[in-house]
Structure formats: C-alpha cells, structure tokens
C-alpha atoms as a PDB file:
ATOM      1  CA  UNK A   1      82.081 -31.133 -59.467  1.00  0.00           C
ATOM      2  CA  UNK A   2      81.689 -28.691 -62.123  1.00  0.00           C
ATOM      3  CA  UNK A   3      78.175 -28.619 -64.284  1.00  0.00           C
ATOM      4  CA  UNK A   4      78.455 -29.512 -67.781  1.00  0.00           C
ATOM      5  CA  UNK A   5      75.856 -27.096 -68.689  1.00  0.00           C
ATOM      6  CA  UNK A   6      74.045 -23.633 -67.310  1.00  0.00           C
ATOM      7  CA  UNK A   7      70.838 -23.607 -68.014  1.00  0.00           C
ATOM      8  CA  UNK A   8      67.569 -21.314 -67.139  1.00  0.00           C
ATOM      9  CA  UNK A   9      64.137 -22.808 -67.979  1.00  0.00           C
ATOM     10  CA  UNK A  10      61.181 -21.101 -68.612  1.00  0.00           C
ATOM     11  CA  UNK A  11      62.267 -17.886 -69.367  1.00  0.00           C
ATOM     12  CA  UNK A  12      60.199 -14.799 -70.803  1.00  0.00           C
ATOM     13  CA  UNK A  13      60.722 -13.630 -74.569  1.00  0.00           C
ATOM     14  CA  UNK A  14      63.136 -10.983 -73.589  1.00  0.00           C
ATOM     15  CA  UNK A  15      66.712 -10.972 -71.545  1.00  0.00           C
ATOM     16  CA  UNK A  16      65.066  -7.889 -69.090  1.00  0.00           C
ATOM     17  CA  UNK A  17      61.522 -10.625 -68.732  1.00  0.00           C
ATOM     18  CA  UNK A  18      60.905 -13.952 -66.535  1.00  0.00           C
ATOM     19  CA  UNK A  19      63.689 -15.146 -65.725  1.00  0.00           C
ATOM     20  CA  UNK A  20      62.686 -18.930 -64.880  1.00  0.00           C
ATOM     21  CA  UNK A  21      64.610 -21.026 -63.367  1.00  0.00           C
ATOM     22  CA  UNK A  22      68.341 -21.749 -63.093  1.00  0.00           C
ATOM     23  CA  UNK A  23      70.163 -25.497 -63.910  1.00  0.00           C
ATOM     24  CA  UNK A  24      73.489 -27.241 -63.758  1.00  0.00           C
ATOM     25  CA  UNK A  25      73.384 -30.151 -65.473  1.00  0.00           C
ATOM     26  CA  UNK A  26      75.722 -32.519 -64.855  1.00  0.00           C
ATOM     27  CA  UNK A  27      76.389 -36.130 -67.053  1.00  0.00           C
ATOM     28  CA  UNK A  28      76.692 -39.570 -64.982  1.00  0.00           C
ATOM     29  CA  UNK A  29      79.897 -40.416 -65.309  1.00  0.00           C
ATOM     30  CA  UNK A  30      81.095 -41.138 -61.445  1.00  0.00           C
ATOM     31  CA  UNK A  31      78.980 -43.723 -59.469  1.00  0.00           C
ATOM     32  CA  UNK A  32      79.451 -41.334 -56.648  1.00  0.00           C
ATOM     33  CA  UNK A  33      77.959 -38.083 -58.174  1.00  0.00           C
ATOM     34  CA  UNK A  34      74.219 -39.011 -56.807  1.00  0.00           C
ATOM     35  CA  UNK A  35      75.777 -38.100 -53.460  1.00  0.00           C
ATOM     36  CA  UNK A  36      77.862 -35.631 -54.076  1.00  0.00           C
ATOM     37  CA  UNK A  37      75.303 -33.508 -56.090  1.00  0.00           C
ATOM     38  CA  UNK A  38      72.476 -34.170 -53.132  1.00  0.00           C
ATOM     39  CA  UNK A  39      75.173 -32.406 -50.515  1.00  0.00           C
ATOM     40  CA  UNK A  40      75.682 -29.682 -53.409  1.00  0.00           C
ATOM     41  CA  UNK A  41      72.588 -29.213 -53.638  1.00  0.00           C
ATOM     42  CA  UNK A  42      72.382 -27.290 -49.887  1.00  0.00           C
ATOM     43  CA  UNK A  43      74.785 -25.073 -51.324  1.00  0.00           C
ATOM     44  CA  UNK A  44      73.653 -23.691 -53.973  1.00  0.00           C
ATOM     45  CA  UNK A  45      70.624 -21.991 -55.204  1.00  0.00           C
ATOM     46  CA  UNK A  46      70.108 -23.791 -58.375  1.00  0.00           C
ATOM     47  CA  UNK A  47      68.646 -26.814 -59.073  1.00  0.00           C
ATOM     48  CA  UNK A  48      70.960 -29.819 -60.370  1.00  0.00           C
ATOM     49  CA  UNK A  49      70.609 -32.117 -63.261  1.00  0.00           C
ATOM     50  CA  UNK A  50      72.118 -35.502 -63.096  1.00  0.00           C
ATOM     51  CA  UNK A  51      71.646 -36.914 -66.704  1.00  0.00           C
ATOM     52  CA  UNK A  52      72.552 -40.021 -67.894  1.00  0.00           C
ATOM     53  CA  UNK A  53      75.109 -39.579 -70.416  1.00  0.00           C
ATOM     54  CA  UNK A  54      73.448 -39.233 -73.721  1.00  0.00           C
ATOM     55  CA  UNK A  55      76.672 -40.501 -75.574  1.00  0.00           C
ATOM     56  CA  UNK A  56      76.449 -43.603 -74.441  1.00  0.00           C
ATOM     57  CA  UNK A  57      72.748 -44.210 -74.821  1.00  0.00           C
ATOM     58  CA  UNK A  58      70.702 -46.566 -76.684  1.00  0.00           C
ATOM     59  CA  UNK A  59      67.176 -45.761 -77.798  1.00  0.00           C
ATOM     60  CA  UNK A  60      65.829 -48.956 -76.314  1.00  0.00           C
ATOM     61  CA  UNK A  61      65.269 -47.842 -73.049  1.00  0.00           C
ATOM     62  CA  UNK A  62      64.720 -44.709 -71.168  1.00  0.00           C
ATOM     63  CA  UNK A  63      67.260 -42.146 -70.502  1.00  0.00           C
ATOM     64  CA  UNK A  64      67.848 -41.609 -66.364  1.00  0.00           C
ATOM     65  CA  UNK A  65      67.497 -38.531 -64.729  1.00  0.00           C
ATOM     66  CA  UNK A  66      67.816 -37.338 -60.927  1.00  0.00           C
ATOM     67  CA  UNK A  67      67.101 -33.641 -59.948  1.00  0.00           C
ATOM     68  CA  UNK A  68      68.253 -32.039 -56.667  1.00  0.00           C
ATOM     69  CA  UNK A  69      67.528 -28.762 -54.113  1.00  0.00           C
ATOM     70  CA  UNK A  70      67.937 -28.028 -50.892  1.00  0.00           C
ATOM     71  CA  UNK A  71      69.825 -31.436 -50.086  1.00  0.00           C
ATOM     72  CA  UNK A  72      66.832 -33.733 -51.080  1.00  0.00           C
ATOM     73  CA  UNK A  73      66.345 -35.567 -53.959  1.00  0.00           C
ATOM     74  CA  UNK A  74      63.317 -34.031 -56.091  1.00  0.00           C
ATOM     75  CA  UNK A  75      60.422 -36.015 -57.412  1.00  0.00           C
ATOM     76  CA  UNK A  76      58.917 -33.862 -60.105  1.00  0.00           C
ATOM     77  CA  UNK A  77      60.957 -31.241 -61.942  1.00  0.00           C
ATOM     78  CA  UNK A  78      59.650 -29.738 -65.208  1.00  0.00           C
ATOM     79  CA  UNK A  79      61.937 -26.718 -65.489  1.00  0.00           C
ATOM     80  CA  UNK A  80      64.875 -29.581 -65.166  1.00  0.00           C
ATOM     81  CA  UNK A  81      63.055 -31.581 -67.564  1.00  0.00           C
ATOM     82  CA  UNK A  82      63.080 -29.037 -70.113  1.00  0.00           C
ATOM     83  CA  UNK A  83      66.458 -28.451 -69.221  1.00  0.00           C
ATOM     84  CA  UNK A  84      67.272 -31.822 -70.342  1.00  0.00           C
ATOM     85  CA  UNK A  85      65.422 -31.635 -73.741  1.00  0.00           C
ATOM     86  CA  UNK A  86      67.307 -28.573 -74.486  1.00  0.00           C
ATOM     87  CA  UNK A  87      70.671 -30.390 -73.634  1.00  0.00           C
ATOM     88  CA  UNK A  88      69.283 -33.770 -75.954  1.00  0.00           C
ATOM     89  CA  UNK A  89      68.529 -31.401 -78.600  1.00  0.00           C
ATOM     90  CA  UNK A  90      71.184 -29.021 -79.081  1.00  0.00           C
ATOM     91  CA  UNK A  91      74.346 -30.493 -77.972  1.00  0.00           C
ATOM     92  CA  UNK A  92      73.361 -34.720 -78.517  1.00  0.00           C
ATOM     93  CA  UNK A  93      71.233 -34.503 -81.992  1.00  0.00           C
ATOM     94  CA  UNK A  94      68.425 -36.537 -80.632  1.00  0.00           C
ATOM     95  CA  UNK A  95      65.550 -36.507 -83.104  1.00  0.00           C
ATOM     96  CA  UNK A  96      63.248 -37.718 -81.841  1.00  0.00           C
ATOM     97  CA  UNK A  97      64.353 -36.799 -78.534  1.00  0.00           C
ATOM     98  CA  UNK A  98      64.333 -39.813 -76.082  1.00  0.00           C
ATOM     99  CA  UNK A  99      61.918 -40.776 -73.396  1.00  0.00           C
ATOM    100  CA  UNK A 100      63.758 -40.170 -69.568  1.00  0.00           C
ATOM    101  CA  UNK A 101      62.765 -41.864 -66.827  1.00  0.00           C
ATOM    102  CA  UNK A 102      62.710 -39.873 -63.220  1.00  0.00           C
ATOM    103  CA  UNK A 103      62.210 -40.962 -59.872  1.00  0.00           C
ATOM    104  CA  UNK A 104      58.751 -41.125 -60.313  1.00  0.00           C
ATOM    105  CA  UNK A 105      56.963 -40.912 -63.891  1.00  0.00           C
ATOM    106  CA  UNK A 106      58.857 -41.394 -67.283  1.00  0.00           C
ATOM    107  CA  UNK A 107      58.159 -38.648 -69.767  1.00  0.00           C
ATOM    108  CA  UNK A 108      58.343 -38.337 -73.839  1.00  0.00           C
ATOM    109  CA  UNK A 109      60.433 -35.331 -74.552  1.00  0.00           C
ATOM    110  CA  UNK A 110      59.937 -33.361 -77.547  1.00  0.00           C
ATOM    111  CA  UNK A 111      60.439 -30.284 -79.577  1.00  0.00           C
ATOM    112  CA  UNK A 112      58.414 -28.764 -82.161  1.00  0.00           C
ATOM    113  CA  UNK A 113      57.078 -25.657 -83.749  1.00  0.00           C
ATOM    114  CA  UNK A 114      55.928 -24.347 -80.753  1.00  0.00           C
ATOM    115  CA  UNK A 115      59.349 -25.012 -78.698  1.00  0.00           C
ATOM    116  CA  UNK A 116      60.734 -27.150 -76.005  1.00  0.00           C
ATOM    117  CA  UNK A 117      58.277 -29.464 -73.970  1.00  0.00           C
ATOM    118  CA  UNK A 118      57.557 -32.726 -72.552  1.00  0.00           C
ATOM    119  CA  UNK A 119      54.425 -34.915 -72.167  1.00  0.00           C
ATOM    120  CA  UNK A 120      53.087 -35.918 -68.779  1.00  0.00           C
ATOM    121  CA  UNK A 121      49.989 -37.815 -67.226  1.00  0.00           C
ATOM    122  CA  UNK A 122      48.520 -35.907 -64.087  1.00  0.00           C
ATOM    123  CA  UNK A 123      47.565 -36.714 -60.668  1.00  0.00           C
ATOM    124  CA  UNK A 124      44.154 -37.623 -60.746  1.00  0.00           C
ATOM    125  CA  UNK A 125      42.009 -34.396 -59.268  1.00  0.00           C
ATOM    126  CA  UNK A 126      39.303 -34.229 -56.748  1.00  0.00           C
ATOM    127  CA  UNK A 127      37.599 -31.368 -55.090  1.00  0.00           C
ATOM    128  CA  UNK A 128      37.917 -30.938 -51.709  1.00  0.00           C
ATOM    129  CA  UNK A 129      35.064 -29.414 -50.129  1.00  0.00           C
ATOM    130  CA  UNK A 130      35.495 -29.774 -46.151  1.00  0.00           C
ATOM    131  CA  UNK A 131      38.830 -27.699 -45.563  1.00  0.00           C
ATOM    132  CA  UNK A 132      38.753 -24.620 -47.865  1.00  0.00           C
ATOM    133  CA  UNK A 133      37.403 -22.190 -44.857  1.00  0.00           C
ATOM    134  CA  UNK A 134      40.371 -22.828 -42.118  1.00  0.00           C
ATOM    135  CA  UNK A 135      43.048 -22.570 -45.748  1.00  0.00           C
ATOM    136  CA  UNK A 136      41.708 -18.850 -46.043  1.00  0.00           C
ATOM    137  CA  UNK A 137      43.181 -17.829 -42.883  1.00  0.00           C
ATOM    138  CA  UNK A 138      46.340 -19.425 -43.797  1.00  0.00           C
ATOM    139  CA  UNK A 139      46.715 -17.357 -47.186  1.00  0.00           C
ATOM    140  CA  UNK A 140      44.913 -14.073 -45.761  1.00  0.00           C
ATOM    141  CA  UNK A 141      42.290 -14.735 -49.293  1.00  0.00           C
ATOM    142  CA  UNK A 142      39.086 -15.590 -50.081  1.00  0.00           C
ATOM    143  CA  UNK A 143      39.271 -19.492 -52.090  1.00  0.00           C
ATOM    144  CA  UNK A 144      36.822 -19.792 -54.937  1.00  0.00           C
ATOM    145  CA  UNK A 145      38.033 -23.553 -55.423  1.00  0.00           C
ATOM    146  CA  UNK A 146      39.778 -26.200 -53.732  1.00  0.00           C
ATOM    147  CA  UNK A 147      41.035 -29.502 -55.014  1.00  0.00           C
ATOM    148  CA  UNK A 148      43.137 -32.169 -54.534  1.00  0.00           C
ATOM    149  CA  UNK A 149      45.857 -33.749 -55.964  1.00  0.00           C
ATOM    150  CA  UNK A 150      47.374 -37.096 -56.224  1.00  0.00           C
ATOM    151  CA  UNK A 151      48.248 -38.115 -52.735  1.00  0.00           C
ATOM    152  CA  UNK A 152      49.404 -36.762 -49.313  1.00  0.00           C
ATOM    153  CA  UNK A 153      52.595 -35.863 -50.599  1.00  0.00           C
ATOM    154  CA  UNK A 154      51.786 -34.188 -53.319  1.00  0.00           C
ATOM    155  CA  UNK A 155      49.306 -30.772 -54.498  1.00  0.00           C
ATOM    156  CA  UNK A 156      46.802 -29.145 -53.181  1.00  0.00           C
ATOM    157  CA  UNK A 157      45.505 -26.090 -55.462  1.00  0.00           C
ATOM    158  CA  UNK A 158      43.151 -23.248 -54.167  1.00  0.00           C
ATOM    159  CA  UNK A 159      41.533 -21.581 -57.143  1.00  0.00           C
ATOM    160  CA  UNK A 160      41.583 -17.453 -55.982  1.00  0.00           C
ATOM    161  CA  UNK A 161      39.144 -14.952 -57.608  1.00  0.00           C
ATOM    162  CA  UNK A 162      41.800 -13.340 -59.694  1.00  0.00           C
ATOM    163  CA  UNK A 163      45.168 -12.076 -60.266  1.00  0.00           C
ATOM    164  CA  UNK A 164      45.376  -9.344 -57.511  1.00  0.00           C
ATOM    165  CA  UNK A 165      44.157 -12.047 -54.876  1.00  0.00           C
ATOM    166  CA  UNK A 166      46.867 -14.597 -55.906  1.00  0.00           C
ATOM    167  CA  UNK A 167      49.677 -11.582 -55.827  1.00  0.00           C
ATOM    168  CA  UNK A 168      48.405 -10.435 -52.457  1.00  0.00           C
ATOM    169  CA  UNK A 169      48.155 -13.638 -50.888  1.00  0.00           C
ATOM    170  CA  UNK A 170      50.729 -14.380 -47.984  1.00  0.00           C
ATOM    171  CA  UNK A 171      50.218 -18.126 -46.791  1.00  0.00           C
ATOM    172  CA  UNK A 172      51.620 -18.355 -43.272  1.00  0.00           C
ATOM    173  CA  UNK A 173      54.753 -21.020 -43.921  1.00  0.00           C
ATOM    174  CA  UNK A 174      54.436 -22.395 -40.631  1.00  0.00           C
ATOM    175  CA  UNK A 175      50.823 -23.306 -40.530  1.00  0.00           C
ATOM    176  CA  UNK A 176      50.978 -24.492 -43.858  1.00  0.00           C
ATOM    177  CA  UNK A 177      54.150 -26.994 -43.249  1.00  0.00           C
ATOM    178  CA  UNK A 178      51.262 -28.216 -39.669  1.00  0.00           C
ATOM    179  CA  UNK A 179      48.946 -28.701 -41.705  1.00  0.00           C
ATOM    180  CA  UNK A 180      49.453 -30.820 -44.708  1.00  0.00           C
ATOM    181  CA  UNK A 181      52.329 -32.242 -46.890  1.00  0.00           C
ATOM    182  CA  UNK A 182      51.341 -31.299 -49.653  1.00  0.00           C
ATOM    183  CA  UNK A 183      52.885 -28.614 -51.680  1.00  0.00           C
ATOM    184  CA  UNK A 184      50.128 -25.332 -52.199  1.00  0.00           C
ATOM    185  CA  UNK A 185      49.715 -23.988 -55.615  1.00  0.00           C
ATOM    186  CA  UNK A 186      47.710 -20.650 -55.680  1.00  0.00           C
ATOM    187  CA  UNK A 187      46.356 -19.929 -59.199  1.00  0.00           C
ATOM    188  CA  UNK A 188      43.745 -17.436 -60.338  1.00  0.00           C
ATOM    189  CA  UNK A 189      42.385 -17.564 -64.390  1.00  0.00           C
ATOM    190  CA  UNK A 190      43.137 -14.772 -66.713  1.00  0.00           C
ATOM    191  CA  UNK A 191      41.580 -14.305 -70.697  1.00  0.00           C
ATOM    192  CA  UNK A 192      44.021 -16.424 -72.249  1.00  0.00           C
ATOM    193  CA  UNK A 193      44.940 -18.858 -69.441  1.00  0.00           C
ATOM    194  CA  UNK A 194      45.781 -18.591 -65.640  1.00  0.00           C
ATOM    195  CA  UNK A 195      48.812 -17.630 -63.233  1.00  0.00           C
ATOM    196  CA  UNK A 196      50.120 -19.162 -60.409  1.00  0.00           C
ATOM    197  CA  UNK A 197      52.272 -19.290 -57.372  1.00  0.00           C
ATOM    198  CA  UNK A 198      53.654 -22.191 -55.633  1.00  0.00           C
ATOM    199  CA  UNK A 199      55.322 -23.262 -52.099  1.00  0.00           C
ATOM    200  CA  UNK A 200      55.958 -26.196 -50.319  1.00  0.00           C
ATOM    201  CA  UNK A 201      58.257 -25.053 -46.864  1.00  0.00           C
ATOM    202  CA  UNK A 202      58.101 -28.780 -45.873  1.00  0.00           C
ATOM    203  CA  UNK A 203      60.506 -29.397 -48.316  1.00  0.00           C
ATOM    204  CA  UNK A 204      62.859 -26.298 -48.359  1.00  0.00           C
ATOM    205  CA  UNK A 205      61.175 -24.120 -50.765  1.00  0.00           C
ATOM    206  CA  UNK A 206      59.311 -21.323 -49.170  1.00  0.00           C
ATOM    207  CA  UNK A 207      58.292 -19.827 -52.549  1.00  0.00           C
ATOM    208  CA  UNK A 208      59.100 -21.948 -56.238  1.00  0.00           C
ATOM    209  CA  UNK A 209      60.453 -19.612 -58.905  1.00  0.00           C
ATOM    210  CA  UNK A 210      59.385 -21.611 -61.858  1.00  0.00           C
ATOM    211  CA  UNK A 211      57.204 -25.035 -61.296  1.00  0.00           C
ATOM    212  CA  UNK A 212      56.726 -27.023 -64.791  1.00  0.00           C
ATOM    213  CA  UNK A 213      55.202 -29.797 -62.513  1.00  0.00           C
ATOM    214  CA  UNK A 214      52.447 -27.305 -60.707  1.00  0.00           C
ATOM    215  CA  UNK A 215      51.774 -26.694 -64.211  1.00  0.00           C
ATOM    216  CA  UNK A 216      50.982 -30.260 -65.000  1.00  0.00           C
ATOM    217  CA  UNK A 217      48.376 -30.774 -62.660  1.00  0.00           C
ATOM    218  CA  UNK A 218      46.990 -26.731 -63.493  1.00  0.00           C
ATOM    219  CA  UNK A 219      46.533 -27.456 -67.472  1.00  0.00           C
ATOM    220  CA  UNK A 220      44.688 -30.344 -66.292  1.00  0.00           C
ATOM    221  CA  UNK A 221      42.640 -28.509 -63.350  1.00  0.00           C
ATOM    222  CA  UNK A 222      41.656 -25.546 -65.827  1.00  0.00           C
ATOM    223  CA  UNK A 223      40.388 -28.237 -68.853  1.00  0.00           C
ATOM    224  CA  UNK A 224      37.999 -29.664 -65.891  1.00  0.00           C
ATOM    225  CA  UNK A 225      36.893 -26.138 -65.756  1.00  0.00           C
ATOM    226  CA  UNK A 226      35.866 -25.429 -69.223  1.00  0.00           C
ATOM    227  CA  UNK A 227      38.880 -23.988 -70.341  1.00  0.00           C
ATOM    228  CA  UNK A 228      40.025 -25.619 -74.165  1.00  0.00           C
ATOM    229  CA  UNK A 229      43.222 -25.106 -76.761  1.00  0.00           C
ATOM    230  CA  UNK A 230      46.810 -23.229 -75.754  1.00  0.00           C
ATOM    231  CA  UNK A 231      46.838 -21.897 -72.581  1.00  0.00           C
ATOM    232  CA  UNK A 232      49.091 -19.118 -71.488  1.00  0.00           C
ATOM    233  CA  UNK A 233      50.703 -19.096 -68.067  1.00  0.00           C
ATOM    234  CA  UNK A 234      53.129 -16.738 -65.719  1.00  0.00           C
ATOM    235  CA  UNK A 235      54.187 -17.657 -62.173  1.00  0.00           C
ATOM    236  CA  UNK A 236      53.880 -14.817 -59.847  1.00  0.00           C
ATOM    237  CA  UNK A 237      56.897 -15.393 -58.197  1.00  0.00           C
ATOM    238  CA  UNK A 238      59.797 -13.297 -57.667  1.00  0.00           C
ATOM    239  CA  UNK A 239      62.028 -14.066 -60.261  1.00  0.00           C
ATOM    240  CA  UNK A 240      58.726 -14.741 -63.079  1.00  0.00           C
ATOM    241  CA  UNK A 241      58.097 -17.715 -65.304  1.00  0.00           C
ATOM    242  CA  UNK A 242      56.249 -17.950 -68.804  1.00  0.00           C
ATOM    243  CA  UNK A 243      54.650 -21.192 -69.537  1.00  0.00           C
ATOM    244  CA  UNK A 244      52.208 -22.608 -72.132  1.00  0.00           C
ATOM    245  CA  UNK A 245      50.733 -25.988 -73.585  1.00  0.00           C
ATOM    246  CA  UNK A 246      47.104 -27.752 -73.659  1.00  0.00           C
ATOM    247  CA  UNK A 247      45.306 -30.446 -71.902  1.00  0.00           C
ATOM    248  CA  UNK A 248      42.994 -33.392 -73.252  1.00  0.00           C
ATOM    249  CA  UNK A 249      41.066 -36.123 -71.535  1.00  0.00           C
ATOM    250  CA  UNK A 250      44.555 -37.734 -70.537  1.00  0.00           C
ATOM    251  CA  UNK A 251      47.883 -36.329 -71.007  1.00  0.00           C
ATOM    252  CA  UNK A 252      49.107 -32.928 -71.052  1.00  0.00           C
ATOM    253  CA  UNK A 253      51.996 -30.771 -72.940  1.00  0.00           C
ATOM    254  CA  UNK A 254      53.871 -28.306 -71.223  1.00  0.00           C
ATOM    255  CA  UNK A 255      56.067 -25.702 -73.162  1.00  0.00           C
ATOM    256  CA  UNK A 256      58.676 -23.161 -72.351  1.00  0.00           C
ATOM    257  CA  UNK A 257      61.897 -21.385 -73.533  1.00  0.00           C
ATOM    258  CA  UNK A 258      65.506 -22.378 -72.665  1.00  0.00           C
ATOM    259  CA  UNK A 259      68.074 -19.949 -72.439  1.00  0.00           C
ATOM    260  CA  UNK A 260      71.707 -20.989 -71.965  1.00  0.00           C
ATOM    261  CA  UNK A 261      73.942 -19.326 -69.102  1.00  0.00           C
ATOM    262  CA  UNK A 262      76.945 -21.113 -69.550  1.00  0.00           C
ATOM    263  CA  UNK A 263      78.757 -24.468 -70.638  1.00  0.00           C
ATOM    264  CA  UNK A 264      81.811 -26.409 -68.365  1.00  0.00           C
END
C-alpha cells in the first residue's frame, strides 16, 4: 500500500529545527488495510495513519482512526492526531474540523490562531510516593517528583531537577520493561514551560521522538503544580519536538506545526 499523505508532526519553526515526527496516512478504503498496515508497520520507521475516508463522511458521528508502530496497534497518538487535522483541514475543507474517534478516547479537532491541535481529557494523576528511590537507579538521576498515571498500562512521570538531569538521564531499558508497564516520561520545568523525554521498550519504542499524548498528561501534571496560561514544550529526544497549549480544571489543548513531506 502506498500512503496517501507524508506527514511530520510537531516540527520546530525552521526546516534545520525539531524535526517531530514522521506519518503516512493512509484512507480506509480496503477492509483488509487494518492488517496490512499493522505488518507494515514492523517495517518501517514511521508511524501509520489509517483514516476513515473523509469524503464519504457525515458530521453525525465521529470520524475513525487507527495508528500503528512496531507491528502493534497504538492507543494514544497525538503527533498522528495532528496529522489527521492537518489532512481534514487542508485537503477535505472541514470547518469545523470533525470529532475522530480512536481506539481509546474520541477527540475534538481544531485549528485556530494559534495552529493545529486537538482537545483531550487526561488520565487522572496521583503521586506515587513508595517507589521513587529504586526508579533513580534505573535512570542514573536524582527524582524530585513521581506520579502516576491512569492505569498499569499507561504513564508514569518522574519530575527531574532540571534540564541537564533529564538530558543526562539513561534509564536502563531492561529494568524498566521488569518493572512496570507503563510507559516513563522524564520531564524537568523550564521559565516558560517544561521538556521532556519519553520511552516505553515494552512496546517497541526504546526512546519516542515526538509524544503529543505524554504531553497530555504533562500540561495537566504541570497545572497541578502551579504552573497557569501557554506553556512551551521541546522533547529531548533525538530527532526534537516543539509543543505548546494550556491546561484547566478538565481538558487540555495541545498544539503543534505540520509540515508536509510528500502526497501519493
């Protein structure tokens, strides 16, 4: 199968900045593409789209969408979700753009002013005081904050001192795929917001390029700290991500740039 559209999410400002992440999309026309992109998938080092096709969509319910790496199908994707709004957008005239629903959560898309984004409601947060101490020997750091999020399966963010701690850190993939399911987000605060870095081994991904759903649960982790209005974000990672958006008592907007990388 060949993608419909080339996508990278969450770029920086400029060509030579973040690069974000890269997409195929492709549209849902062959009842047989779910398993054919899932084998894909293994292949290649993008993520892939499956996107019900807009043309033939009514308003009155949700738009489908299935996201793929590594040969597993992927819960929570925000840099394919903003893939899709861009796609919506620019190539479907969707104003407003539609609601999707994913294998988990459904999500209002939307653009505006300040760019692409989507809404979400986050996992809800607790901290986690009994296992910090044995996770610093796993990421070679001292934690300043641990918490948890949603359930087994899902997050579990350590708070780090600042921004040379979470670029020195080196969690030991082995010992974190032992000892929990859950994927690790490292983050550390900076003056206008925070940056992070993100891996979950158990699930093929020793170290996430550019995380919209990490992002999620950190605009709502950082408004339980005190922090209010737009914040700013970069993932650490080897390729880079830019991020913004804010955080209220419920849901939370997440932002980013789209940049096109090829159509067919």
């Amino acid at each position: 199968m060949q993608p419909d559209y080339q996508l990278s999410t969450f770029v920086g400002a400029q060509q030579d900045g973040p690069q974000g992440a890269p997409h195929w999309i492709f549209l849902d026309e062959n009842p047989g593409a779910v398993t054919t992109l899932r084998a894909l998938s293994n292949t290649v080092s993008q993520t892939l789209v499956l996107l019900e096709n807009p043309a033939r969509h009514s308003h009155d319910a949700p738009l489908r969408v299935q996201f793929f790496e590594h040969g597993q199908d992927v819960l929570r994707c925000g840099s394919g979700t903003l893939a899709v709004g861009w796609v919506l957008s620019e190539h479907y005239a969707k104003s407003p753009l539609p609601i999707i629903h994913t294998a988990c959560e459904t999500l209002q898309l939307f653009v505006d002013d300040e760019g692409y984004g989507y809404e979400s409601l986050p996992l809800p947060q607790h901290i986690w005081s009994s296992g910090p101490t044995e996770w610093e020997a796993v990421i070679g750091q001292t934690i300043a904050n641990a918490v948890l999020s949603g359930g087994e399966q899902d997050y579990l963010i350590l708070e780090l001192k600042d921004e040379a701690a979470l670029t020195q850190a080196r969690p030991d993939s082995a010992e974190l795929t032992r000892m929990t399911d859950r994927a690790l987000i490292l983050t550390a605060p900076t003056p206008d917001g925070y940056r992070l870095r993100y891996f979950a081994p158990q699930y093929g991904l020793s170290e996430g390029g550019a995380t919209g759903s990490a992002n999620i649960q950190l605009l709502r982790y950082w408004y339980s700290q005190g922090q209010r209005g737009t914040l700013n974000a970069c993932q650490c990672s080897p390729t880079g991500a830019e991020f913004w958006g804010t955080a209220g008592p419920d849901a939370v907007r997440l932002y980013g740039r789209v940049r096109p990388t090829g159509t067919g």
